[in-house]
N, C-alpha and C. Protein backbone atom coordinates (compact mmCIF):
# COMPACT_ATOMS: atom_id res chain seq x y z
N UNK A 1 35.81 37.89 -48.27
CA UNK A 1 35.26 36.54 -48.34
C UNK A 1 34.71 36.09 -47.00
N UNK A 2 35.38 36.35 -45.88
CA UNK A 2 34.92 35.91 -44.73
C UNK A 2 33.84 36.52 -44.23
N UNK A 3 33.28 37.85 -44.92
CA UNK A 3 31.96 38.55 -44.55
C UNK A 3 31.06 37.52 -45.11
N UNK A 4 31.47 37.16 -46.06
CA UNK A 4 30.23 36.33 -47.07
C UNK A 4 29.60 35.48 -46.52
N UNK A 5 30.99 34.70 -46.00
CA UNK A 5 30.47 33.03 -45.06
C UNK A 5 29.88 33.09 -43.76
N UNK A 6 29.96 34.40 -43.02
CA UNK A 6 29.60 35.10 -41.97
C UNK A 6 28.14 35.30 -42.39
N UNK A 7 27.49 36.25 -43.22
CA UNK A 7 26.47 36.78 -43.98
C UNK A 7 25.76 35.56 -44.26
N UNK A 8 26.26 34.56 -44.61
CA UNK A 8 25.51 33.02 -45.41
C UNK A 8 24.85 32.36 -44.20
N UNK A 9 26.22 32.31 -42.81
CA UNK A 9 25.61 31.58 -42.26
C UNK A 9 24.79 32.13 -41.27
N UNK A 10 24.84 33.27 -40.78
CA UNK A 10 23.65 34.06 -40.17
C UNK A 10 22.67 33.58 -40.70
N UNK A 11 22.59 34.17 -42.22
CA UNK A 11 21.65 34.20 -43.21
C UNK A 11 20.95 32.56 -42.88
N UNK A 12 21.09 31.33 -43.01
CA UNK A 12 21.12 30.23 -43.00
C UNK A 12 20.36 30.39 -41.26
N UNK A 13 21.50 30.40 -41.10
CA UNK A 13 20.67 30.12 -39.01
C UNK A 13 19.05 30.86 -38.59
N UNK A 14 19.28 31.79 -39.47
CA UNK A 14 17.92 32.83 -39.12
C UNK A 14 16.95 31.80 -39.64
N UNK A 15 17.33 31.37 -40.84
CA UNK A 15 16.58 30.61 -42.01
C UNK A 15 15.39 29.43 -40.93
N UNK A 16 16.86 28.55 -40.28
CA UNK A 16 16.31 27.78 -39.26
C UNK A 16 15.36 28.10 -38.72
N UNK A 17 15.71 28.93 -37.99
CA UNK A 17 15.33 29.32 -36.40
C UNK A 17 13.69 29.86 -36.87
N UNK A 18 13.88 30.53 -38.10
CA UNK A 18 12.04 30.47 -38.24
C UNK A 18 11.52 29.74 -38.72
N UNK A 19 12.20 28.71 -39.34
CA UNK A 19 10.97 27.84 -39.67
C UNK A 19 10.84 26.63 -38.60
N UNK A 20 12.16 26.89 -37.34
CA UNK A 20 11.30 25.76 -36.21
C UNK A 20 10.77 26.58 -35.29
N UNK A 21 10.59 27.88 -35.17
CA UNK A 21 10.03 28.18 -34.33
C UNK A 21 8.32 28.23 -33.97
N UNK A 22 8.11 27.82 -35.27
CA UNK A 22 6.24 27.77 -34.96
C UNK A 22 6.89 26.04 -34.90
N UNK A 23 7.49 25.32 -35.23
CA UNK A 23 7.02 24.06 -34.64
C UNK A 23 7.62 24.14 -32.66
N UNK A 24 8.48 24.51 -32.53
CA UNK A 24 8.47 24.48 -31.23
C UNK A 24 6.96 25.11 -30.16
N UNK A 25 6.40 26.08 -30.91
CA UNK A 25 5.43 26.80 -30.32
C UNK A 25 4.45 25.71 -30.47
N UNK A 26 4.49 25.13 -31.52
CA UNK A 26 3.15 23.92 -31.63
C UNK A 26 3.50 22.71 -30.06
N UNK A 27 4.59 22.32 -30.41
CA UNK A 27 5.70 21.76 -28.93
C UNK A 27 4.96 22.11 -27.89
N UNK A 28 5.12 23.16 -27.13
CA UNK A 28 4.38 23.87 -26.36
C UNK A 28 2.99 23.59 -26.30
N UNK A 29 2.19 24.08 -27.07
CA UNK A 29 0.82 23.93 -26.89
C UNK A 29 0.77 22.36 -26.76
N UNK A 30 1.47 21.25 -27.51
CA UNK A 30 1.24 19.85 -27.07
C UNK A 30 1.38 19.46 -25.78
N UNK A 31 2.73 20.07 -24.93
CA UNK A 31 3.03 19.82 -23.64
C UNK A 31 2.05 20.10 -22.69
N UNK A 32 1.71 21.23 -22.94
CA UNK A 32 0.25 22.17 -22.18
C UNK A 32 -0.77 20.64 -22.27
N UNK A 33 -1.40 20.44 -23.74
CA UNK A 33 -2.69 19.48 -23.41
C UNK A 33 -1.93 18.49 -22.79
N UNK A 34 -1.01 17.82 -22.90
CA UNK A 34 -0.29 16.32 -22.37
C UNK A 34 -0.88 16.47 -20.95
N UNK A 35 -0.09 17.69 -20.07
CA UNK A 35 -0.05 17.76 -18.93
C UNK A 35 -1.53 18.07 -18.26
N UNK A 36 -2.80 18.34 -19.29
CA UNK A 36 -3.93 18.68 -18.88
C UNK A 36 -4.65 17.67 -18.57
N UNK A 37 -3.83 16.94 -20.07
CA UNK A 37 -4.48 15.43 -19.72
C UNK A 37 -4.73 14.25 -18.78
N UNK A 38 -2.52 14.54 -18.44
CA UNK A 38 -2.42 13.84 -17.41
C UNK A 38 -3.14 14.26 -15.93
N UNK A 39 -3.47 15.13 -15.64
CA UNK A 39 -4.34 16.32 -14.61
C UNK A 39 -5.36 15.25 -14.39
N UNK A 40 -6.50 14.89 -15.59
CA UNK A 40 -7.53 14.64 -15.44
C UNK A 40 -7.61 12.88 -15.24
N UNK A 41 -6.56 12.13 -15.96
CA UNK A 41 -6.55 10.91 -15.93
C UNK A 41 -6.14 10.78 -14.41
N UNK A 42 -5.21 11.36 -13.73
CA UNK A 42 -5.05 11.14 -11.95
C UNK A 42 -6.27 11.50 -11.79
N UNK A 43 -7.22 12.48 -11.72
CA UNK A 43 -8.40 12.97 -10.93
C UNK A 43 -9.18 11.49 -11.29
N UNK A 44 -9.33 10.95 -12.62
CA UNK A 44 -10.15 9.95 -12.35
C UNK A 44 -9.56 8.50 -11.78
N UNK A 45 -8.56 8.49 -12.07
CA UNK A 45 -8.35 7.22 -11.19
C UNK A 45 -8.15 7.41 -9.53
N UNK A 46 -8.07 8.83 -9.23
CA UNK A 46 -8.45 9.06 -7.90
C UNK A 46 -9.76 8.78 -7.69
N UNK A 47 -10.76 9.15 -7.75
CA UNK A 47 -12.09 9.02 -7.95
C UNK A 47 -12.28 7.77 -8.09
N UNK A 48 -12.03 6.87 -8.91
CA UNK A 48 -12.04 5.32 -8.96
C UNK A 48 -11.70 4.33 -8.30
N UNK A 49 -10.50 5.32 -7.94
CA UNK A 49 -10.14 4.24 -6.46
C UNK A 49 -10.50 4.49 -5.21
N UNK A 50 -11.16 5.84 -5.18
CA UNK A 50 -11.91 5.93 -4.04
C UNK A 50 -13.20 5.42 -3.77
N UNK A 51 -13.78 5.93 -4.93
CA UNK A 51 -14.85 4.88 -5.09
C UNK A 51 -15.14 3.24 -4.57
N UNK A 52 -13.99 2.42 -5.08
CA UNK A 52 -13.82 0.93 -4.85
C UNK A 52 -13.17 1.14 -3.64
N UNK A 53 -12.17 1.95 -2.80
CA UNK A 53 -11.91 1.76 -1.22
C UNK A 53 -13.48 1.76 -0.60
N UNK A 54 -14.26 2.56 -0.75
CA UNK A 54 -15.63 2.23 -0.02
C UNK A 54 -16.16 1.40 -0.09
N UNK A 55 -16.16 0.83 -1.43
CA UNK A 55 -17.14 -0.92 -1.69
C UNK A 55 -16.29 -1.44 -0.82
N UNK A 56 -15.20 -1.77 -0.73
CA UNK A 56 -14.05 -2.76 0.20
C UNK A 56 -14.16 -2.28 1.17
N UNK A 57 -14.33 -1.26 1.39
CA UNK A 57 -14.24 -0.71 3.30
C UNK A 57 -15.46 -2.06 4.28
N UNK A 58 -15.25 -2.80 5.31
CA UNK A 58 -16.23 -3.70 5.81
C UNK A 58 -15.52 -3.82 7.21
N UNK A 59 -16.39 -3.89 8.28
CA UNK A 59 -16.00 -4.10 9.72
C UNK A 59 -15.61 -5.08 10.64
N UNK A 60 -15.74 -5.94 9.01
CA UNK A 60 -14.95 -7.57 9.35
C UNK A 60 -13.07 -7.69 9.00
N UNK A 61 -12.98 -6.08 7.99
CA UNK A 61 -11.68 -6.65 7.37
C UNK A 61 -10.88 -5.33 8.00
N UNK A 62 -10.87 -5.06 9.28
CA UNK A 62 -9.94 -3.65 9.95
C UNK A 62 -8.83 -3.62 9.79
N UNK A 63 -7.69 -4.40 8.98
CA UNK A 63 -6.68 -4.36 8.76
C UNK A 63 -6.65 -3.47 7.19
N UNK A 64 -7.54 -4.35 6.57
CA UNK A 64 -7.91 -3.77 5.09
C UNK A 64 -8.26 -1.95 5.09
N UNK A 65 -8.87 -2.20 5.86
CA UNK A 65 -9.39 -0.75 6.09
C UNK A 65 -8.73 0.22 6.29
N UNK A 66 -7.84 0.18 7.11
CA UNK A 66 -7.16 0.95 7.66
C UNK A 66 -6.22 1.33 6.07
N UNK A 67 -5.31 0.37 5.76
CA UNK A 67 -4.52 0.28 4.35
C UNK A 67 -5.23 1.16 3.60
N UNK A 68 -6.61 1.01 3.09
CA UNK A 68 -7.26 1.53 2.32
C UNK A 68 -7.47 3.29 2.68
N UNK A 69 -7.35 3.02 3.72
CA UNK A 69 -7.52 4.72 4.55
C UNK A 69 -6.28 5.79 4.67
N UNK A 70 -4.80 4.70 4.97
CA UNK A 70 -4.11 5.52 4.78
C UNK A 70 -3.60 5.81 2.88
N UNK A 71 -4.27 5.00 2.01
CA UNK A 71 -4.13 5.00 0.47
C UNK A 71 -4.43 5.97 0.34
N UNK A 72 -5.96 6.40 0.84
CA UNK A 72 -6.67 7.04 -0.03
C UNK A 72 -6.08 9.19 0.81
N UNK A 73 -5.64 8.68 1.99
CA UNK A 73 -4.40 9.93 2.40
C UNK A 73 -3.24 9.88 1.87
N UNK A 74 -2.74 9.03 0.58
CA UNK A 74 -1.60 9.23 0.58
C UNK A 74 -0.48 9.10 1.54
N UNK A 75 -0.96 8.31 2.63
CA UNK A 75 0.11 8.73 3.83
C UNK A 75 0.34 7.14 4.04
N UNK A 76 0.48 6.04 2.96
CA UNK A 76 0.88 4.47 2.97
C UNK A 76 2.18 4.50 2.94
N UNK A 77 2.98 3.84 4.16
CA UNK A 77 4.16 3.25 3.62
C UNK A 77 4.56 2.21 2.34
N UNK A 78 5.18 2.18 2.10
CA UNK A 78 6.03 1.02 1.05
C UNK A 78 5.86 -0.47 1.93
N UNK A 79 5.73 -0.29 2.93
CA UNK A 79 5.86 -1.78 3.09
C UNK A 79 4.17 -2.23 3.73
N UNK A 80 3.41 -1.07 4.29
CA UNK A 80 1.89 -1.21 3.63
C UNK A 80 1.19 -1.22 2.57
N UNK A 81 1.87 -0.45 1.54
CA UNK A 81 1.65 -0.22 0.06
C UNK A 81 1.41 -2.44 -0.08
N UNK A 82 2.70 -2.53 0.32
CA UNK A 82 2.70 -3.71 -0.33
C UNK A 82 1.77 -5.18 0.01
N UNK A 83 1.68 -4.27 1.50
CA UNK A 83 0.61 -5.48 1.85
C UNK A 83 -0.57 -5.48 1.82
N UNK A 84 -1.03 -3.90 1.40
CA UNK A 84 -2.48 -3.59 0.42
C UNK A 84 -2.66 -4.40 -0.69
N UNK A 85 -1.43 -4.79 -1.01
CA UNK A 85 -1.86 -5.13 -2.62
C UNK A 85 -1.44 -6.34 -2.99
N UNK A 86 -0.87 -7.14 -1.67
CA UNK A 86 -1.47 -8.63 -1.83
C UNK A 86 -2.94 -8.88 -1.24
N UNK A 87 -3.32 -7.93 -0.05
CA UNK A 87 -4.72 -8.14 0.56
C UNK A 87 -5.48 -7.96 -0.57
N UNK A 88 -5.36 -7.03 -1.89
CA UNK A 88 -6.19 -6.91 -2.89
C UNK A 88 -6.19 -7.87 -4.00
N UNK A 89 -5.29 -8.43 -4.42
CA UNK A 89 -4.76 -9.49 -5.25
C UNK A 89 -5.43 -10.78 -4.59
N UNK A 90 -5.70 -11.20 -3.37
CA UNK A 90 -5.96 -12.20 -2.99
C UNK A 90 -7.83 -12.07 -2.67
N UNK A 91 -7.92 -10.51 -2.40
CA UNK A 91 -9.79 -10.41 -2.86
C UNK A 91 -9.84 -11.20 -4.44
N UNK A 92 -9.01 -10.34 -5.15
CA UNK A 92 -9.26 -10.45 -6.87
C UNK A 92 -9.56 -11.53 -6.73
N UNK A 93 -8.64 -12.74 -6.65
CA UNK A 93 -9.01 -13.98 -7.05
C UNK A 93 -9.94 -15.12 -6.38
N UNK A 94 -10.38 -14.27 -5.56
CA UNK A 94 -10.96 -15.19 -4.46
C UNK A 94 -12.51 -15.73 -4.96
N UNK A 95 -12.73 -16.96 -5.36
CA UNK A 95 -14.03 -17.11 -5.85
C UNK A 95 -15.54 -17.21 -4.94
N UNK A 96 -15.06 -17.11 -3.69
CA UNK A 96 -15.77 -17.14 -3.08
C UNK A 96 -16.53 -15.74 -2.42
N UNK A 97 -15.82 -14.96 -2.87
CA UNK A 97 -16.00 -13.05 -2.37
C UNK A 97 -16.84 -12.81 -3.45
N UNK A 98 -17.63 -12.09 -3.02
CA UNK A 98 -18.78 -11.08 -3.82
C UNK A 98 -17.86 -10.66 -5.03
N UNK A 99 -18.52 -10.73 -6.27
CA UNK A 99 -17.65 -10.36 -7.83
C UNK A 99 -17.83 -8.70 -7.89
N UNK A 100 -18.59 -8.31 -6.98
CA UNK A 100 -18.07 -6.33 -6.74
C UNK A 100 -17.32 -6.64 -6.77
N UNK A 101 -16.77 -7.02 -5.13
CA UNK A 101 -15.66 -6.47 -4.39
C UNK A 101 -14.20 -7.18 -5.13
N UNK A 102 -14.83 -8.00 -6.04
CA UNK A 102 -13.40 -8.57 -6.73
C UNK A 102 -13.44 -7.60 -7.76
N UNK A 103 -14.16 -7.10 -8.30
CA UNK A 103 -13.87 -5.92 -9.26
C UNK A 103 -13.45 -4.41 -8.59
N UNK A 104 -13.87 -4.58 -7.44
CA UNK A 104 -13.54 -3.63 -6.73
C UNK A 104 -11.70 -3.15 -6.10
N UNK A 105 -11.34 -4.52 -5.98
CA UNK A 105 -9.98 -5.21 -5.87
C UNK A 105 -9.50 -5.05 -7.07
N UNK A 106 -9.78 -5.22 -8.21
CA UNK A 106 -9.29 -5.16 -9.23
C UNK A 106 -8.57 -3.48 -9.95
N UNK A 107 -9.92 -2.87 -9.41
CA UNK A 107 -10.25 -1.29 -9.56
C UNK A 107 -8.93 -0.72 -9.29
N UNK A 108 -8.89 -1.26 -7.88
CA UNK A 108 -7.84 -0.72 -6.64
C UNK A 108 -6.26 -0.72 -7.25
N UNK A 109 -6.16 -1.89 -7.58
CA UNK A 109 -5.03 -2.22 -7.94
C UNK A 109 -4.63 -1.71 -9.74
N UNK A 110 -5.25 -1.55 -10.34
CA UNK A 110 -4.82 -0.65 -10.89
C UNK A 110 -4.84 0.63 -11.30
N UNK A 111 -5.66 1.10 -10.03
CA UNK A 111 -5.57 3.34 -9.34
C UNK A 111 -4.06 2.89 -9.13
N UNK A 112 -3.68 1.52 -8.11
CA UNK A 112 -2.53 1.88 -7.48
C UNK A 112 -1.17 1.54 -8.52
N UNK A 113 -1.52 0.61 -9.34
CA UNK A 113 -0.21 0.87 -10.51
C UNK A 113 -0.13 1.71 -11.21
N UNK A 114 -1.22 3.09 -11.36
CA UNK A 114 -1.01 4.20 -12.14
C UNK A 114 -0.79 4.77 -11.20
N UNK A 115 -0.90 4.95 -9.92
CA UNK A 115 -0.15 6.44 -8.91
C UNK A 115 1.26 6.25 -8.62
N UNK A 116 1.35 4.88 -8.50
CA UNK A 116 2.67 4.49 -8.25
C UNK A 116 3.81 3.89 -9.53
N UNK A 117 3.25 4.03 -10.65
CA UNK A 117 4.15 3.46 -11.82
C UNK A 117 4.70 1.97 -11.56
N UNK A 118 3.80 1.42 -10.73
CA UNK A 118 4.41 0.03 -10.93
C UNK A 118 4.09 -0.91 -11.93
């Protein structure tokens, strides 16, 4: 008797194991595009926000600049991070700034809540 229940449940587990194994393989190939995807959505919001650091780059705003320079190196502290992005928040709303560079500000700030998950 105990071969039987042995025999059943092999029998049974094998049963499983192939019919999830093409869904796990499908699994796989989903993870693959996810991660291809995500690849290309950073490349463009890199690109986008580099883009709008140049419209904003100006020789009146060298504090801005600089922020924007070490952004676009990746090499911003957290506590520049943060004061990039009231200097950009306060372009955004500013009615008196060129409506680029407030879209440009706008741009910026959210390259920087998708690199940074904020």
């Amino acid at each position: 008797m105990d071969s039987d229940v042995l025999k059943w449940a092999l029998g049974t587990l094998l049963a499983i194991v192939g019919t999830a194994a093409p869904f796990f393989a499908r699994m796989r190939g989903v993870e693959t595009r996810v991660a291809q995807l995500e690849t290309k959505v950073d490349l463009f919001w890199k690109s986008v926000a580099d883009r709008a650091a140049s419209l904003l780059h100006s020789p009146h705003t060298p504090v801005l600049d600089r922020l924007l320079e070490r952004y676009q190196r990746q090499e911003i502290s957290t506590d520049e991070l943060q004061r990039l992005i009231v200097m950009l928040r306060d372009i955004e709303v500013d009615a008196t700034i060129d409506s680029g560079l407030r879209f440009a500000a706008s741009v910026m700030l959210s390259a920087i809540e998708q690199r940074y998950e904020l």
